[in-house]
N, C-alpha and C. Protein backbone atom coordinates (compact mmCIF):
# COMPACT_ATOMS: atom_id res chain seq x y z
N UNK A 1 -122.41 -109.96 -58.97
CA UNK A 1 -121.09 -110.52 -59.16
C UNK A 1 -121.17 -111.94 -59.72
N UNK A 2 -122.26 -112.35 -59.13
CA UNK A 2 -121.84 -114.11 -59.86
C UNK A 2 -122.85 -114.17 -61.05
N UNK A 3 -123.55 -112.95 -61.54
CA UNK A 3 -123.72 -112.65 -62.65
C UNK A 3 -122.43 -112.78 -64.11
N UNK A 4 -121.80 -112.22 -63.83
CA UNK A 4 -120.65 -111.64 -64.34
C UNK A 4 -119.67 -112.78 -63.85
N UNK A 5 -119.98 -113.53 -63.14
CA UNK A 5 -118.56 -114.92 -63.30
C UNK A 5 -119.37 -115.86 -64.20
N UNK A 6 -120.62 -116.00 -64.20
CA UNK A 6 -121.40 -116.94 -64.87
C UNK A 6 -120.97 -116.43 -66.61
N UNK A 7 -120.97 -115.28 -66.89
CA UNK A 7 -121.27 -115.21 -68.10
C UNK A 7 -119.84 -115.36 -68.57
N UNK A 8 -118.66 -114.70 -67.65
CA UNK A 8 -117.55 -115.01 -68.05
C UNK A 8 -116.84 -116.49 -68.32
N UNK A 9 -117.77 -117.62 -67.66
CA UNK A 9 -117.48 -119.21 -67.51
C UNK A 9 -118.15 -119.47 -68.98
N UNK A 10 -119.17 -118.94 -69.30
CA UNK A 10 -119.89 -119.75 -70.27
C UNK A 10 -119.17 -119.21 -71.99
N UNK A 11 -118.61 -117.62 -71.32
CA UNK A 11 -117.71 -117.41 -72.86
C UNK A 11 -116.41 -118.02 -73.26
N UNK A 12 -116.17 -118.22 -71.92
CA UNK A 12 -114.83 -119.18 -71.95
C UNK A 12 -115.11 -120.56 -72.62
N UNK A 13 -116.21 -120.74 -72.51
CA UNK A 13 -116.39 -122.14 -73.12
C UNK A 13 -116.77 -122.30 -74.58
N UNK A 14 -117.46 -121.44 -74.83
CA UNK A 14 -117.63 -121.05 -76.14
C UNK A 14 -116.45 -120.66 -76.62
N UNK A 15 -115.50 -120.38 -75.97
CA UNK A 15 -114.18 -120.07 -77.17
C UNK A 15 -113.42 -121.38 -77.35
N UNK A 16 -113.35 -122.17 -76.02
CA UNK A 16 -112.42 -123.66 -76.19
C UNK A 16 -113.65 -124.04 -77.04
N UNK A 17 -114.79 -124.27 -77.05
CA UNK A 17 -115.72 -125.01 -78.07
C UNK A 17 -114.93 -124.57 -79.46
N UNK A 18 -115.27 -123.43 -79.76
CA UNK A 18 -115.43 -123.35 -80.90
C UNK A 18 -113.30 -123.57 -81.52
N UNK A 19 -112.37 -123.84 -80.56
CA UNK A 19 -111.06 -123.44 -81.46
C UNK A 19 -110.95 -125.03 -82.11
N UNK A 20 -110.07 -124.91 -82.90
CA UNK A 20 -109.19 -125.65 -83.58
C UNK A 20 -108.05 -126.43 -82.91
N UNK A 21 -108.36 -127.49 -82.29
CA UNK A 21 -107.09 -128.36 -81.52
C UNK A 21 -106.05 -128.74 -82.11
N UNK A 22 -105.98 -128.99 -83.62
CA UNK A 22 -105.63 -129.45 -84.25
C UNK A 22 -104.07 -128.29 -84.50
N UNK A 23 -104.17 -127.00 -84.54
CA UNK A 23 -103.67 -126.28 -84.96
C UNK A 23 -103.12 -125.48 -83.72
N UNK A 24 -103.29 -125.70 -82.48
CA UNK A 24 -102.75 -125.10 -81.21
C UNK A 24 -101.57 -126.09 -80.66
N UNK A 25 -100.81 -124.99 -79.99
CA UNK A 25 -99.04 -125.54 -79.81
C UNK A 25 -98.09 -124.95 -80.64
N UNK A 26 -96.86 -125.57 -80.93
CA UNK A 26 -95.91 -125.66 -81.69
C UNK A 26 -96.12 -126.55 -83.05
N UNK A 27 -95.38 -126.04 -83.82
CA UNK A 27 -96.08 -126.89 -85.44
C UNK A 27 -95.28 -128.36 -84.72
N UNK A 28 -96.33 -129.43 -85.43
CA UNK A 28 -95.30 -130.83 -84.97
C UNK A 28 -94.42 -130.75 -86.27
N UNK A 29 -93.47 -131.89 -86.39
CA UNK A 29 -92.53 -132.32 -87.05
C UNK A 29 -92.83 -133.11 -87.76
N UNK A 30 -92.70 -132.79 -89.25
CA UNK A 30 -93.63 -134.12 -90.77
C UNK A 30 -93.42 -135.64 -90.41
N UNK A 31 -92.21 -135.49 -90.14
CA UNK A 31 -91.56 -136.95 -90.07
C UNK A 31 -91.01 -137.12 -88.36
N UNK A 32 -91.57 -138.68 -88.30
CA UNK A 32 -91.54 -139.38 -86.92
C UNK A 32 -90.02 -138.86 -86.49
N UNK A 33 -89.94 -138.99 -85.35
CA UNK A 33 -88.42 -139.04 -84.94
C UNK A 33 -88.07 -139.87 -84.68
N UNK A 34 -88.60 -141.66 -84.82
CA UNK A 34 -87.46 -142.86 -85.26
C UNK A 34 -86.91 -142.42 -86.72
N UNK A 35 -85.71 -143.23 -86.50
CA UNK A 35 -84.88 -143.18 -87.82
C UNK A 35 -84.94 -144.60 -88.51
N UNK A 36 -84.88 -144.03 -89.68
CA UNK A 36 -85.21 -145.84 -90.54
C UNK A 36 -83.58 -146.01 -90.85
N UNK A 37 -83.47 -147.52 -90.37
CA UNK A 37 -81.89 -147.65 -90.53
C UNK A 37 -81.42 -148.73 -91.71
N UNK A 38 -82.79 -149.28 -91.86
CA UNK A 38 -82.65 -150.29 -92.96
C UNK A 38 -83.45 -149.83 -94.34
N UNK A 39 -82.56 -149.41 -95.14
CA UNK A 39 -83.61 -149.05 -96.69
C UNK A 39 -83.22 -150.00 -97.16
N UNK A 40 -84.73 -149.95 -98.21
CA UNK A 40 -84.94 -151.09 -99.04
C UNK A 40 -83.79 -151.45 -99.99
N UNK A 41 -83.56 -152.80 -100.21
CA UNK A 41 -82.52 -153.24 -100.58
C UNK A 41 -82.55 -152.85 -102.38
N UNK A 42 -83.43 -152.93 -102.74
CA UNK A 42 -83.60 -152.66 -104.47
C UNK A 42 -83.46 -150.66 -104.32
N UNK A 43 -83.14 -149.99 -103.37
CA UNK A 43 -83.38 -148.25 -102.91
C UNK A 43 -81.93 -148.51 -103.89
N UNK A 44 -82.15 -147.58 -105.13
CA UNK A 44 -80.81 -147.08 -106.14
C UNK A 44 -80.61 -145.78 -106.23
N UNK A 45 -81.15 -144.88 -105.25
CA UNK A 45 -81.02 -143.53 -104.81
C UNK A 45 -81.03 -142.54 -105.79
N UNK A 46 -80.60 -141.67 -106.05
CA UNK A 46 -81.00 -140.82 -107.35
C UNK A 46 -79.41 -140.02 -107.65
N UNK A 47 -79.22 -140.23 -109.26
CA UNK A 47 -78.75 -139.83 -109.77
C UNK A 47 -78.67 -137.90 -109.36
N UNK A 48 -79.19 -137.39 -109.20
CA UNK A 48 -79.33 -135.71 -109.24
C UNK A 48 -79.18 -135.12 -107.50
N UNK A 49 -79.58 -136.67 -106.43
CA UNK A 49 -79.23 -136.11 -105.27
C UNK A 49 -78.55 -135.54 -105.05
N UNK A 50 -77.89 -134.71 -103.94
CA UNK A 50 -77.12 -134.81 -103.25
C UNK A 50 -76.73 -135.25 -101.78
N UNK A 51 -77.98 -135.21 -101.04
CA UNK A 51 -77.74 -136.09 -100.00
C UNK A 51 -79.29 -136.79 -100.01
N UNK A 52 -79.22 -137.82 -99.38
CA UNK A 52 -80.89 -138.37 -99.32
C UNK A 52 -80.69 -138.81 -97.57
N UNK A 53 -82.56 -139.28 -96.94
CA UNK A 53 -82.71 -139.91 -95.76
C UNK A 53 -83.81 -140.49 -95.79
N UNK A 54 -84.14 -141.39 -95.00
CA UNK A 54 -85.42 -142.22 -94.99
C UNK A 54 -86.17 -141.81 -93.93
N UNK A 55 -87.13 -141.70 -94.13
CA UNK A 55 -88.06 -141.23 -92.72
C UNK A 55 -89.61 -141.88 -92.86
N UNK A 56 -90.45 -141.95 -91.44
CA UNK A 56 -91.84 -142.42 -91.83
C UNK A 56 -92.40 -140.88 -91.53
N UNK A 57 -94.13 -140.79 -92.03
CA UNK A 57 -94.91 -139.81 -91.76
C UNK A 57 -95.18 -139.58 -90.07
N UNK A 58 -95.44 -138.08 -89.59
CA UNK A 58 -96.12 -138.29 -88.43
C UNK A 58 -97.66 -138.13 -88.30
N UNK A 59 -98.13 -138.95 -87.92
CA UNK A 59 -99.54 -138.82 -88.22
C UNK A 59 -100.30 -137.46 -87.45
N UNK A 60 -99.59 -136.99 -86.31
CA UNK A 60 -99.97 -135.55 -85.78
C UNK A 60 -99.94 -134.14 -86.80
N UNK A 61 -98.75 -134.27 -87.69
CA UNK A 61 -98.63 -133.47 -88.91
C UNK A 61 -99.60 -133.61 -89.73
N UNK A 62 -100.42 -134.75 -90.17
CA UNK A 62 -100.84 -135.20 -91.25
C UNK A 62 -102.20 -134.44 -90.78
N UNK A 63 -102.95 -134.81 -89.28
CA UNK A 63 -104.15 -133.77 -89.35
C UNK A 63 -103.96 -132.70 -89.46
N UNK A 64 -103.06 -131.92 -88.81
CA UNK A 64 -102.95 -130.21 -89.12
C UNK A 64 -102.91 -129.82 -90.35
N UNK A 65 -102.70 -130.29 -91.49
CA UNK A 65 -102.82 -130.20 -92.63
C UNK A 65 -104.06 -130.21 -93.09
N UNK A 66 -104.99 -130.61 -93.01
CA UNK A 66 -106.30 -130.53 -93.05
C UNK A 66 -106.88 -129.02 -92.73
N UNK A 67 -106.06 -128.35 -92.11
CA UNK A 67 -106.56 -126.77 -92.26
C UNK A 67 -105.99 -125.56 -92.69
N UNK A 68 -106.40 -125.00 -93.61
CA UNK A 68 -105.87 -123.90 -94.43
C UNK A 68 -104.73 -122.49 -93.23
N UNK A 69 -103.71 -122.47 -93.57
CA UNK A 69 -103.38 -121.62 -92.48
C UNK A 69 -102.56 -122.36 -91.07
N UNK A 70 -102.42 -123.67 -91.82
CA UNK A 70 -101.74 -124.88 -90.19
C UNK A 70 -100.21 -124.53 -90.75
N UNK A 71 -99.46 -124.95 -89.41
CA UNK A 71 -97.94 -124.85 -89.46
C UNK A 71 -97.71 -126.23 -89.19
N UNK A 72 -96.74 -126.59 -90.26
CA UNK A 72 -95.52 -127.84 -89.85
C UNK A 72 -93.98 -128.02 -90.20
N UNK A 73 -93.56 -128.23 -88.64
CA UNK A 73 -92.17 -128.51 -88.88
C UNK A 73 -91.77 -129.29 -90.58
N UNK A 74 -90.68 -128.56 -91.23
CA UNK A 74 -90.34 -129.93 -92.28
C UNK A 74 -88.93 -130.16 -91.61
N UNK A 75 -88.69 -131.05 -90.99
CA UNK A 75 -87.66 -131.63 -90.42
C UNK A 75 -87.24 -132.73 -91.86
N UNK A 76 -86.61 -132.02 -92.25
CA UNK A 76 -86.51 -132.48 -93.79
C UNK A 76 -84.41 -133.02 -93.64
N UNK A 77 -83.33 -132.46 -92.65
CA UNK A 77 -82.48 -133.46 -92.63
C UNK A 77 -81.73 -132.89 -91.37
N UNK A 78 -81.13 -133.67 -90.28
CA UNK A 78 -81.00 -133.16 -89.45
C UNK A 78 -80.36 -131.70 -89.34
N UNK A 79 -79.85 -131.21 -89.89
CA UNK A 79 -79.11 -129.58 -90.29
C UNK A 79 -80.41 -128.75 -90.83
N UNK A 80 -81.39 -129.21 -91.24
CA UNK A 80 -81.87 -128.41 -92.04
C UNK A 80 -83.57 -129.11 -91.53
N UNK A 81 -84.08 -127.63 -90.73
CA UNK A 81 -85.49 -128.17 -90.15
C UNK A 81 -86.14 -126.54 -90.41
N UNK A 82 -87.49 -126.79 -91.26
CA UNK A 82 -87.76 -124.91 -91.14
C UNK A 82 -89.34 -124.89 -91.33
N UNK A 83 -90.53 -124.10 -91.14
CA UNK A 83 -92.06 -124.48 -90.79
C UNK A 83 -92.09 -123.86 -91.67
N UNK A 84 -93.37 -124.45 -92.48
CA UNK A 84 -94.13 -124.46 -93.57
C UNK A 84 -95.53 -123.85 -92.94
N UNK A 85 -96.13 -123.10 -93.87
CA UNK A 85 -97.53 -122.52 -93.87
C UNK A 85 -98.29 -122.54 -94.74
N UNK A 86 -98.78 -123.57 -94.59
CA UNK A 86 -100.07 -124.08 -95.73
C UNK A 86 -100.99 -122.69 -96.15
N UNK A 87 -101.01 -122.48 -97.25
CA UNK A 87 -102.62 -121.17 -97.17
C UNK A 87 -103.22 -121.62 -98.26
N UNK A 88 -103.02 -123.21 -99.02
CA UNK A 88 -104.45 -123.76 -99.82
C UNK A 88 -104.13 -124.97 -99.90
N UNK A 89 -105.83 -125.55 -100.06
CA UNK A 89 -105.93 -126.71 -99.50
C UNK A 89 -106.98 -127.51 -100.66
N UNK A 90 -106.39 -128.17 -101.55
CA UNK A 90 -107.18 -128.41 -103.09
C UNK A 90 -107.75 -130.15 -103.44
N UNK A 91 -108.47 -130.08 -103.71
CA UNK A 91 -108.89 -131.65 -104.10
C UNK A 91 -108.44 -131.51 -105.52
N UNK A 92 -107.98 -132.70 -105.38
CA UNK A 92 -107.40 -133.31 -107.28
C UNK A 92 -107.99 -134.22 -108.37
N UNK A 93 -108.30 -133.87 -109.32
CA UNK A 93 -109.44 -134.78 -110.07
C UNK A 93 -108.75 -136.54 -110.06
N UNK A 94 -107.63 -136.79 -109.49
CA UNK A 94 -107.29 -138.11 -109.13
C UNK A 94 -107.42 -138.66 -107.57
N UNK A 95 -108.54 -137.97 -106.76
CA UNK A 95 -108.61 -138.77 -105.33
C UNK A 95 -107.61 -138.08 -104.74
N UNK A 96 -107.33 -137.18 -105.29
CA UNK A 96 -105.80 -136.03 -104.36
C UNK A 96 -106.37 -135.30 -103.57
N UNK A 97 -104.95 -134.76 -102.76
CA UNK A 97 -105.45 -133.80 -102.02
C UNK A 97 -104.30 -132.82 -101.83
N UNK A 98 -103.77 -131.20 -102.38
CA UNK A 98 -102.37 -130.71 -102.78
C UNK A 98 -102.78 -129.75 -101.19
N UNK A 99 -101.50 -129.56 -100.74
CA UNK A 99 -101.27 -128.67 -99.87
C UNK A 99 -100.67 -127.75 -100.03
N UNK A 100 -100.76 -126.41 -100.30
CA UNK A 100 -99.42 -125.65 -100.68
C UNK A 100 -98.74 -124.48 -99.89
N UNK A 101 -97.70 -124.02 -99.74
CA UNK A 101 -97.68 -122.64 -98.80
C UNK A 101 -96.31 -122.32 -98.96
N UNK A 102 -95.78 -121.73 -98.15
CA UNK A 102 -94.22 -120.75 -98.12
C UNK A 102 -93.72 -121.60 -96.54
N UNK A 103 -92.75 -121.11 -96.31
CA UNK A 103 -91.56 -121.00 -95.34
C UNK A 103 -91.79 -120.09 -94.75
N UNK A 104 -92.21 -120.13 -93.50
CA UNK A 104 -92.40 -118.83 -92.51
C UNK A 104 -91.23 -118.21 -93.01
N UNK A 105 -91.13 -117.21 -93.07
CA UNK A 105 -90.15 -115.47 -92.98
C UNK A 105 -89.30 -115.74 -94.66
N UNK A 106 -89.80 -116.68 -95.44
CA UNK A 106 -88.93 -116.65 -96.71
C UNK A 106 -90.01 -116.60 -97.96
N UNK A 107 -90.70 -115.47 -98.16
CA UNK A 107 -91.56 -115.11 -99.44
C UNK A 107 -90.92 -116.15 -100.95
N UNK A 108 -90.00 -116.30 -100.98
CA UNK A 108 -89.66 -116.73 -102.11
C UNK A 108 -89.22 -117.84 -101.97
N UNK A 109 -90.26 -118.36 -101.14
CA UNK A 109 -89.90 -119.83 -100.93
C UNK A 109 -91.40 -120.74 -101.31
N UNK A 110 -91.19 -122.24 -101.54
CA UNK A 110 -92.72 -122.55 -102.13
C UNK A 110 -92.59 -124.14 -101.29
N UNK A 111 -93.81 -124.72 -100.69
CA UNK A 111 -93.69 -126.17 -100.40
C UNK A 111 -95.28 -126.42 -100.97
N UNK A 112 -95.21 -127.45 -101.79
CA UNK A 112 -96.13 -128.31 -101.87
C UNK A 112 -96.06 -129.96 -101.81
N UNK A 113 -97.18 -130.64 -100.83
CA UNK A 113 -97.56 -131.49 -100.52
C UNK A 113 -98.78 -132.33 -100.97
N UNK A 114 -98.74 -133.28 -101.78
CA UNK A 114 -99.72 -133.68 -102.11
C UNK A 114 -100.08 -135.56 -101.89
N UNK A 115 -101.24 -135.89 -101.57
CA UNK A 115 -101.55 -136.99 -101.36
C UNK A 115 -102.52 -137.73 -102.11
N UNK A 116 -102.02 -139.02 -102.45
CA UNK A 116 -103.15 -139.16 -103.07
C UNK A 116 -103.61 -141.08 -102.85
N UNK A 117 -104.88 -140.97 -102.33
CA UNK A 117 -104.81 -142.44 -101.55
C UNK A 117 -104.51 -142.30 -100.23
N UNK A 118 -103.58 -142.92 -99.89
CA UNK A 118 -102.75 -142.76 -98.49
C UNK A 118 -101.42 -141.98 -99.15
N UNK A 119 -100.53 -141.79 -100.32
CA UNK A 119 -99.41 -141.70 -100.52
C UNK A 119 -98.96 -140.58 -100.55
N UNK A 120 -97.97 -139.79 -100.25
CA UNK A 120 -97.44 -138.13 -100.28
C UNK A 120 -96.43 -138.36 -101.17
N UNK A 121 -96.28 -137.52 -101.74
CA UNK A 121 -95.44 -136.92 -102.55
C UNK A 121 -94.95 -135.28 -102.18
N UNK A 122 -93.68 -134.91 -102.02
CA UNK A 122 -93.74 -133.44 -101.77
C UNK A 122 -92.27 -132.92 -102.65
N UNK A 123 -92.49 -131.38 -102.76
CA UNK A 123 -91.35 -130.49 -103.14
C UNK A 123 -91.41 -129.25 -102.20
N UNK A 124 -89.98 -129.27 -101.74
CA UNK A 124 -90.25 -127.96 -101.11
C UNK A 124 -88.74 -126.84 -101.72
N UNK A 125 -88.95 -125.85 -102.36
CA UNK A 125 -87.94 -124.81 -102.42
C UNK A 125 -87.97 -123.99 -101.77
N UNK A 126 -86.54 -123.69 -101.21
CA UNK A 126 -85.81 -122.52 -100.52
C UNK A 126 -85.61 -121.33 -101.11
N UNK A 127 -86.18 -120.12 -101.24
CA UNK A 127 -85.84 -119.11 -101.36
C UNK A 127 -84.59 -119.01 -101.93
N UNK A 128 -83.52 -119.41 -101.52
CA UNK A 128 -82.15 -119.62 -101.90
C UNK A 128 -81.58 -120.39 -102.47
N UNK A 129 -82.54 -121.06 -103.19
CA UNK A 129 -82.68 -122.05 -104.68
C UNK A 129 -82.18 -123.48 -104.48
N UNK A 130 -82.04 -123.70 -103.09
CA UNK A 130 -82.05 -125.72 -102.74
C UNK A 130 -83.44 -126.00 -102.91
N UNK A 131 -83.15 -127.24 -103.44
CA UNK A 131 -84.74 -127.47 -103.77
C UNK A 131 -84.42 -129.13 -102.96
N UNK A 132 -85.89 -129.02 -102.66
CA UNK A 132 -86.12 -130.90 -101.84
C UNK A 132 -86.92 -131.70 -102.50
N UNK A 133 -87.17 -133.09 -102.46
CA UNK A 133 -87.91 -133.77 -102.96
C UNK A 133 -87.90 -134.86 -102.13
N UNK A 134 -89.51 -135.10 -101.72
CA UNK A 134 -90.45 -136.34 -100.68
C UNK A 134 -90.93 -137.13 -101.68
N UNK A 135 -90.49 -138.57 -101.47
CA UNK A 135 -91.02 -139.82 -102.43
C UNK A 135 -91.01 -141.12 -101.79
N UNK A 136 -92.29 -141.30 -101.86
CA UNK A 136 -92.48 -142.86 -100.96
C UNK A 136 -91.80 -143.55 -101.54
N UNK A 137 -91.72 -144.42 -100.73
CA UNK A 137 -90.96 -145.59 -101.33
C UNK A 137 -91.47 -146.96 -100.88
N UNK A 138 -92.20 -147.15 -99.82
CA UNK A 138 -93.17 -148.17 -99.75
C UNK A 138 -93.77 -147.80 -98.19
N UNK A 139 -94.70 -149.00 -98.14
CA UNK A 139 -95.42 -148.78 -96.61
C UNK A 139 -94.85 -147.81 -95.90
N UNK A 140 -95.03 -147.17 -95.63
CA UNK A 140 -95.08 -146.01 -94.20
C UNK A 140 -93.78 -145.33 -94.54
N UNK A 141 -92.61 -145.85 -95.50
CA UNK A 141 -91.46 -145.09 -95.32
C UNK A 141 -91.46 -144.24 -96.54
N UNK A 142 -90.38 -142.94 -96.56
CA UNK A 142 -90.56 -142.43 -97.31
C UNK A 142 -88.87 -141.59 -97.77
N UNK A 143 -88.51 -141.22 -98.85
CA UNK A 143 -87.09 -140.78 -98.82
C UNK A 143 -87.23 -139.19 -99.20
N UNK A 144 -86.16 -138.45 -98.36
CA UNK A 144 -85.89 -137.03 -98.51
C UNK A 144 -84.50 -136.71 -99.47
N UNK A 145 -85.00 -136.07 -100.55
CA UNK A 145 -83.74 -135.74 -101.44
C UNK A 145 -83.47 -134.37 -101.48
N UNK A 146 -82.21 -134.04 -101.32
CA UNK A 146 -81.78 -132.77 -102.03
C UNK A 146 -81.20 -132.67 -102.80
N UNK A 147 -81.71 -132.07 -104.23
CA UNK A 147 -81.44 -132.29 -105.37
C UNK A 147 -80.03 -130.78 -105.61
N UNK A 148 -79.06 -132.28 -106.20
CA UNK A 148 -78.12 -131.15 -106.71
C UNK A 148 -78.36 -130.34 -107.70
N UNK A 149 -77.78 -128.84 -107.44
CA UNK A 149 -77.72 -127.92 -108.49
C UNK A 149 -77.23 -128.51 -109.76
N UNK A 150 -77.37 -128.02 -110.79
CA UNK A 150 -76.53 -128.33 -112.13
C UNK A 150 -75.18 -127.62 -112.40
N UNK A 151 -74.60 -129.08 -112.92
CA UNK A 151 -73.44 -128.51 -112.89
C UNK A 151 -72.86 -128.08 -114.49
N UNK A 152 -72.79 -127.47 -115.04
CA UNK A 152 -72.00 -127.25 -116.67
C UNK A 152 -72.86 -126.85 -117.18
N UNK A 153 -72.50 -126.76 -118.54
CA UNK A 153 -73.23 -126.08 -119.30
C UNK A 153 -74.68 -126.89 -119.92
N UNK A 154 -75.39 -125.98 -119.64
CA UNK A 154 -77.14 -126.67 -119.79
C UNK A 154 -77.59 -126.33 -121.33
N UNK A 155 -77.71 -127.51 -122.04
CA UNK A 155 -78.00 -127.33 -123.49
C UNK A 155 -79.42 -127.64 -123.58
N UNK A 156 -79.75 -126.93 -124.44
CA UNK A 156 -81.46 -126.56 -124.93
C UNK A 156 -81.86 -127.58 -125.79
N UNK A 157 -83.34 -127.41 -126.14
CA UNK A 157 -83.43 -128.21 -127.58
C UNK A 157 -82.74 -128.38 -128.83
């Protein structure tokens, strides 16, 4: 018997050894949950928005990303929060690093994340054709856009 508890203690350990901490729990949330209440005074917001917010990175998100197959909240505006699933993970011939994946349960949905330095840049589309856009804007803060649809008639070359 204490055959068989011994071997059962030592596989147990070999499995916490070998998992991924990084990637166990609930996906965290991209962005901190302080709110930035002061944007930068030169911030001229974007012509094509439709709504924007300021947020900093969470640095708990930022390691899970580091593995192919990690989940993170995009708490992208308070109405609108939905997990992302990274499934590639690419170095960029500029010191980058692209993250890319879907929207749990929405195939026709696309988020990519990319960094380069310390800086992120992201797009994420909805299946249902809202599209987002992540753009630093200086030290640690960063702005969330949702870009309005077009409106009238769209002329070509």
């Amino acid at each position: 018997m204490q055959h068989i508890t011994s071997v059962l203690i030592v596989a147990v350990l070999f499995v916490a050894c070998g998992r991924d901490e990084t990637n166990v729990g609930p996906p965290p949330d991209l962005f901190a949950s302080d709110t930035i209440k002061n944007p930068p005074k030169d911030f001229k917001g974007s012509v094509v928005a439709k709504r924007h917010r300021f947020a900093r990175l969470n640095p708990v998100a930022l390691k899970r990303l580091a593995s192919v197959g990690s989940r993170v909240r995009l708490n992208l505006f308070d109405d609108l929060t939905v997990i992302a699933v990274f499934t590639d993970s690419e170095t960029g011939i500029t010191q980058s690093r692209s993250h890319a994946g879907q929207l749990e349960g929405d195939s026709k949905s696309s988020v990519t994340l990319t960094f380069t330095k310390e800086v992120m840049v992201g797009a994420v589309i909805i299946g249902d054709g809202r599209q987002f856009q992540i753009s630093h804007i200086d030290t640690g803060r960063y702005a969330i856009f949702e870009i309005a649809p077009p409106t009238g008639i769209l002329k070509g070359n």
